[in-house]
C-alpha atoms as a PDB file:
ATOM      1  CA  UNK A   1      10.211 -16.951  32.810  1.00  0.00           C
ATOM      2  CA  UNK A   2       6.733 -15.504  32.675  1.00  0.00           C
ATOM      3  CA  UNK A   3       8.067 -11.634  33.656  1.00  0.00           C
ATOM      4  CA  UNK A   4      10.558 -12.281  30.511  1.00  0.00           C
ATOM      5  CA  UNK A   5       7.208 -13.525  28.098  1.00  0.00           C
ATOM      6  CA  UNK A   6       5.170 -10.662  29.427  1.00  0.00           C
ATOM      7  CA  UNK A   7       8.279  -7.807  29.121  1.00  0.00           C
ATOM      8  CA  UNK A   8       8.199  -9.549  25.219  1.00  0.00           C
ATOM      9  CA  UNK A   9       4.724  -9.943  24.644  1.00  0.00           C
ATOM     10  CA  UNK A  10       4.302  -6.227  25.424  1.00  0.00           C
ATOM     11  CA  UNK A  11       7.405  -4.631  23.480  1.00  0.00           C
ATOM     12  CA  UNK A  12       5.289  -7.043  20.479  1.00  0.00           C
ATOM     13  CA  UNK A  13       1.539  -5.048  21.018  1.00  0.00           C
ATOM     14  CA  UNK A  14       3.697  -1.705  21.262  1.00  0.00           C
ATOM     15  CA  UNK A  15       5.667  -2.071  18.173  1.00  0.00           C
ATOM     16  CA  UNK A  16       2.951  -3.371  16.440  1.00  0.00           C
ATOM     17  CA  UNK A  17       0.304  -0.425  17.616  1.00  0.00           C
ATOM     18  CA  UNK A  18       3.729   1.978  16.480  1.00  0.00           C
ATOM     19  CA  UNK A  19       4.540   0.271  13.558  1.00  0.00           C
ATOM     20  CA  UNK A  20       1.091   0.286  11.706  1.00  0.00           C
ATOM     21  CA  UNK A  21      -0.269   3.011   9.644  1.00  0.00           C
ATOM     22  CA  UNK A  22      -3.377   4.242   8.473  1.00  0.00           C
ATOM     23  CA  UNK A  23      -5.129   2.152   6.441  1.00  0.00           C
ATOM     24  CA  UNK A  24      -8.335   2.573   4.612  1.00  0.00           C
ATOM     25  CA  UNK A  25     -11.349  -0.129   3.829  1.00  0.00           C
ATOM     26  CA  UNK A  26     -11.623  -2.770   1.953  1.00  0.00           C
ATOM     27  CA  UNK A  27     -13.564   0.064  -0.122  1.00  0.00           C
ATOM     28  CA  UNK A  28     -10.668   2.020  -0.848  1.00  0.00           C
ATOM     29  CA  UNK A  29     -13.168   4.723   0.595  1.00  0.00           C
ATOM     30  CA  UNK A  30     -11.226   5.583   4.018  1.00  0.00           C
ATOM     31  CA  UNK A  31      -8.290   7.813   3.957  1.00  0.00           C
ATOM     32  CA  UNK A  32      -4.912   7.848   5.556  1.00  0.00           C
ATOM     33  CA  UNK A  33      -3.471   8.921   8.573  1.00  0.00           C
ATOM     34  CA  UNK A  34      -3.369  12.851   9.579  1.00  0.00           C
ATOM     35  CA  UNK A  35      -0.468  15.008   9.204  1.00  0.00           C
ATOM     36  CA  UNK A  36       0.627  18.644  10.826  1.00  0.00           C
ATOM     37  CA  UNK A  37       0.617  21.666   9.472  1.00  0.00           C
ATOM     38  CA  UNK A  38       1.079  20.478   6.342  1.00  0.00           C
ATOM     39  CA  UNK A  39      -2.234  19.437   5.332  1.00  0.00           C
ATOM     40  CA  UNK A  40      -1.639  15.503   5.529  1.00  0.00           C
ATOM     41  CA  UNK A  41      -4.357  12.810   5.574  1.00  0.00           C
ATOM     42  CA  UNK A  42      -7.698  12.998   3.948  1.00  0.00           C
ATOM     43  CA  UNK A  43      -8.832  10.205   1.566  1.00  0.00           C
ATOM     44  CA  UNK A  44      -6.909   8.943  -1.321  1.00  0.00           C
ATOM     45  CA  UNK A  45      -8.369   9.280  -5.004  1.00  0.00           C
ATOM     46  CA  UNK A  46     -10.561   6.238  -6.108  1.00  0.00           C
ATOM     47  CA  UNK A  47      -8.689   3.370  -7.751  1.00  0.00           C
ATOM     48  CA  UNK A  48      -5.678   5.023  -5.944  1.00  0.00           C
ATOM     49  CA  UNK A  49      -3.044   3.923  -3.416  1.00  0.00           C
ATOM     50  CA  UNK A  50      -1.929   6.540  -2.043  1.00  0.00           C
ATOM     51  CA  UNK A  51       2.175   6.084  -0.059  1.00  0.00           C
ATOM     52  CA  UNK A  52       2.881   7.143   3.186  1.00  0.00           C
ATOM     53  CA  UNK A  53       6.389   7.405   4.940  1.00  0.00           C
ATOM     54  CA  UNK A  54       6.033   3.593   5.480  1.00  0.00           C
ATOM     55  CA  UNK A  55       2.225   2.701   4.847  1.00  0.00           C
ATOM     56  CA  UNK A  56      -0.058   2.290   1.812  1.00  0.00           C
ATOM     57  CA  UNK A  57      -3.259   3.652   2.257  1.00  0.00           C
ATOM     58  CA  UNK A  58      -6.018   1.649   1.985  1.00  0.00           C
ATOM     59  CA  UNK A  59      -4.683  -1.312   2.720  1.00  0.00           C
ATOM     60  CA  UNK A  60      -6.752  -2.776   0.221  1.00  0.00           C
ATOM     61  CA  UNK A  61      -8.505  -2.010  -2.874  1.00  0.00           C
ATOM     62  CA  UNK A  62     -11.333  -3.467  -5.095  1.00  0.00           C
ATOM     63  CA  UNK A  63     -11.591  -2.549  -8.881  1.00  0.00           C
ATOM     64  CA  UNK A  64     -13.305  -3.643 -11.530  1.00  0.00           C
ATOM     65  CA  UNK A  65     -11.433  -5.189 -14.327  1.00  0.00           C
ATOM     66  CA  UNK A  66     -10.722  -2.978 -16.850  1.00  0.00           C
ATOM     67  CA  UNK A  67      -9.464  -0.590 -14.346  1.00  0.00           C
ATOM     68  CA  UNK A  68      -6.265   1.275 -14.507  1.00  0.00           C
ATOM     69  CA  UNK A  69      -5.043   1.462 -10.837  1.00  0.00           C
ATOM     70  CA  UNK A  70      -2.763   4.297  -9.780  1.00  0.00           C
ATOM     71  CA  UNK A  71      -0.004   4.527  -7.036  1.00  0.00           C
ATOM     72  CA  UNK A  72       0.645   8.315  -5.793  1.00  0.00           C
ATOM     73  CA  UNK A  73       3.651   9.030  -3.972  1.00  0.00           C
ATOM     74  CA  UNK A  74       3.497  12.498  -2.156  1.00  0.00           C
ATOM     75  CA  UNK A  75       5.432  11.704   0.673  1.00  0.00           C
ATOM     76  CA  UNK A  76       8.787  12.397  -0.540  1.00  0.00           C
ATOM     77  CA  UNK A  77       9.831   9.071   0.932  1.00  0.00           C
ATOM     78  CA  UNK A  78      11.423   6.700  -1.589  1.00  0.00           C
ATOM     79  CA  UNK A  79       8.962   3.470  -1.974  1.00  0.00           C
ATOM     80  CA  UNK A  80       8.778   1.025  -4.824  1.00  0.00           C
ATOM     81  CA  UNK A  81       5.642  -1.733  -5.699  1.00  0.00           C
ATOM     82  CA  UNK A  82       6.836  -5.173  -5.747  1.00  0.00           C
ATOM     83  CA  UNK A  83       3.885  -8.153  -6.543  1.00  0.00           C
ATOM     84  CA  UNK A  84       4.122 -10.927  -4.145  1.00  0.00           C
ATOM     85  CA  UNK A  85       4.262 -13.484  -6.655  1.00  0.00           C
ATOM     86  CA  UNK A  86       4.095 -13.644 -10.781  1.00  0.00           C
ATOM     87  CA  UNK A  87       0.503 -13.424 -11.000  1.00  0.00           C
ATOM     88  CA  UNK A  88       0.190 -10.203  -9.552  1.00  0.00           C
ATOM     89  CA  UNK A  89       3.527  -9.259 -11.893  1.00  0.00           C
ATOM     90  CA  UNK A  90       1.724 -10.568 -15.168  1.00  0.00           C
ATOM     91  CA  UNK A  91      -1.671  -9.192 -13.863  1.00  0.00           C
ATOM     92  CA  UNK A  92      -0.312  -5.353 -13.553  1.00  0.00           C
ATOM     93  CA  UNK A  93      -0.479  -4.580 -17.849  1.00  0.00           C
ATOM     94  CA  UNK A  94       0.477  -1.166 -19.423  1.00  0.00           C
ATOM     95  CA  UNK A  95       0.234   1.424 -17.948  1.00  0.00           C
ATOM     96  CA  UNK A  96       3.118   4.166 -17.817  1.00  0.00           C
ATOM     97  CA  UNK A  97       5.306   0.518 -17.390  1.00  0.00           C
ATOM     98  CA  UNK A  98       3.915  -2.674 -16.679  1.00  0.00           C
ATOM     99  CA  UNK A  99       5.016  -5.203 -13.561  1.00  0.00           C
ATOM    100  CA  UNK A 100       6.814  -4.035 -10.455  1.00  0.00           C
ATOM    101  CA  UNK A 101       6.885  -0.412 -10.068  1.00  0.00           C
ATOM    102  CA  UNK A 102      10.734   0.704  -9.377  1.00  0.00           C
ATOM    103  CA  UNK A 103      11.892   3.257  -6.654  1.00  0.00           C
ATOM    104  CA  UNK A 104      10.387   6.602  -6.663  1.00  0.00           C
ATOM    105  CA  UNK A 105       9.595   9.590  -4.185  1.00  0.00           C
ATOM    106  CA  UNK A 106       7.325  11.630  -6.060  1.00  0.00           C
ATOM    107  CA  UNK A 107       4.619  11.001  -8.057  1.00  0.00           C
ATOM    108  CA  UNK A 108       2.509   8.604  -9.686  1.00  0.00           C
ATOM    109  CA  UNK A 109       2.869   5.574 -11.452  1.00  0.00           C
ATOM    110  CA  UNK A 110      -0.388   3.379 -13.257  1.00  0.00           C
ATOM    111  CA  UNK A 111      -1.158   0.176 -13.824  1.00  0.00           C
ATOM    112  CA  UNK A 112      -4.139  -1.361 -16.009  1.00  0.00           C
ATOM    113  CA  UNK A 113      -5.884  -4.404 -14.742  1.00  0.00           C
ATOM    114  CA  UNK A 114      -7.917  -6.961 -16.270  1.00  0.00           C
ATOM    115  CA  UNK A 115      -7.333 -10.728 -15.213  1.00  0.00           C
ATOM    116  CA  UNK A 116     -10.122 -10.779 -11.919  1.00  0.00           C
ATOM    117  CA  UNK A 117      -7.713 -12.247  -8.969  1.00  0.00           C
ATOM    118  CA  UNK A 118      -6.272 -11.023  -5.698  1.00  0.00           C
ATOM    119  CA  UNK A 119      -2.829  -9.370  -6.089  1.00  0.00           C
ATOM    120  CA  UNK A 120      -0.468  -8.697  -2.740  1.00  0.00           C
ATOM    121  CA  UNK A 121       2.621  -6.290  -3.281  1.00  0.00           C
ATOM    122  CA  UNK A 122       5.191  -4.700  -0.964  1.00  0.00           C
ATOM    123  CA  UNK A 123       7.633  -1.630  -0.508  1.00  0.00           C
ATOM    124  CA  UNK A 124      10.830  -3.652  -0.886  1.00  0.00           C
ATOM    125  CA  UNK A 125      12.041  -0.595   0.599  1.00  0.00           C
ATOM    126  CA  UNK A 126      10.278  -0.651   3.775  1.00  0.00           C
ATOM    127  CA  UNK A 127       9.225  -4.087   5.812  1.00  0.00           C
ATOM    128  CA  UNK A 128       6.251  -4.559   6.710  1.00  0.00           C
ATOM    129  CA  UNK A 129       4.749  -2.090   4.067  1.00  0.00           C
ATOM    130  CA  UNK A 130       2.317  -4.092   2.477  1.00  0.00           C
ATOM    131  CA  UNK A 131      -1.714  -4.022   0.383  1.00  0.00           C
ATOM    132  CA  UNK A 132      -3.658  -6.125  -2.146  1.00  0.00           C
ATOM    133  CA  UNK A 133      -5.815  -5.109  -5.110  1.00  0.00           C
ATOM    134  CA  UNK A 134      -8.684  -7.464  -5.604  1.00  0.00           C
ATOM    135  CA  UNK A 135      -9.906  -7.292  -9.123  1.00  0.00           C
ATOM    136  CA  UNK A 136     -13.497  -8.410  -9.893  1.00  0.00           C
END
């Protein structure tokens, strides 16, 4: 029985260690993972989230309120921004939409934030893909 935990606990810290990807501060300062050839990585744009193949990047992100907060999709990979609960969905006011942000691969949607709180959202899309904005 303890070989069989051990085999499991292992495959765990492996997929885990595989599974995660770059993340910035809670600054919003740090940048993503690299890429190859084709210029990948680097820092994301303040007030920016920036979407991987399966990560955001930071992680997490604090913004003043009265800040208009920006998701940027470069990756080609088809991701979407859904708030964890309705605060976060009645937090996220006009930008080009307001609320959950709906599939797309390229580009960048916005969001303007005013209501201080700490919002989680996800990549319906993609488990495990999750961030927070903290507005203060």
């Amino acid at each position: 029985m303890g070989k069989i935990n051990g085999l499991i606990g292992g495959f765990v810290l492996v997929l885990t260690v595989v599974s995660c990807g770059g993340g910035g501060d809670s600054t919003g300062t740090g940048g993503g993972g690299g890429g190859g050839g084709g210029g990948g990585g680097g820092s994301c744009p303040a007030n920016t989230f920036c979407m991987g193949s399966s990560s955001f990047s930071p992680t997490s992100r604090t913004v003043a309120p009265g800040t208009t907060v920006t998701w940027q999709n470069q990756s080609g990979v088809g991701h979407n921004v859904t708030w964890d609960d309705a605060a976060g969905r009645d937090a996220a006011l006009q930008g080009d939409g307001t609320g959950d942000i709906t599939d797309f691969s390229s580009g960048s949607h916005t969001r303007l934030f005013n209501t201080p709180g700490t919002y989680g959202f996800h990549c319906t899309i993609h488990f495990g893909m999750n961030a927070s904005l903290t507005v203060q």
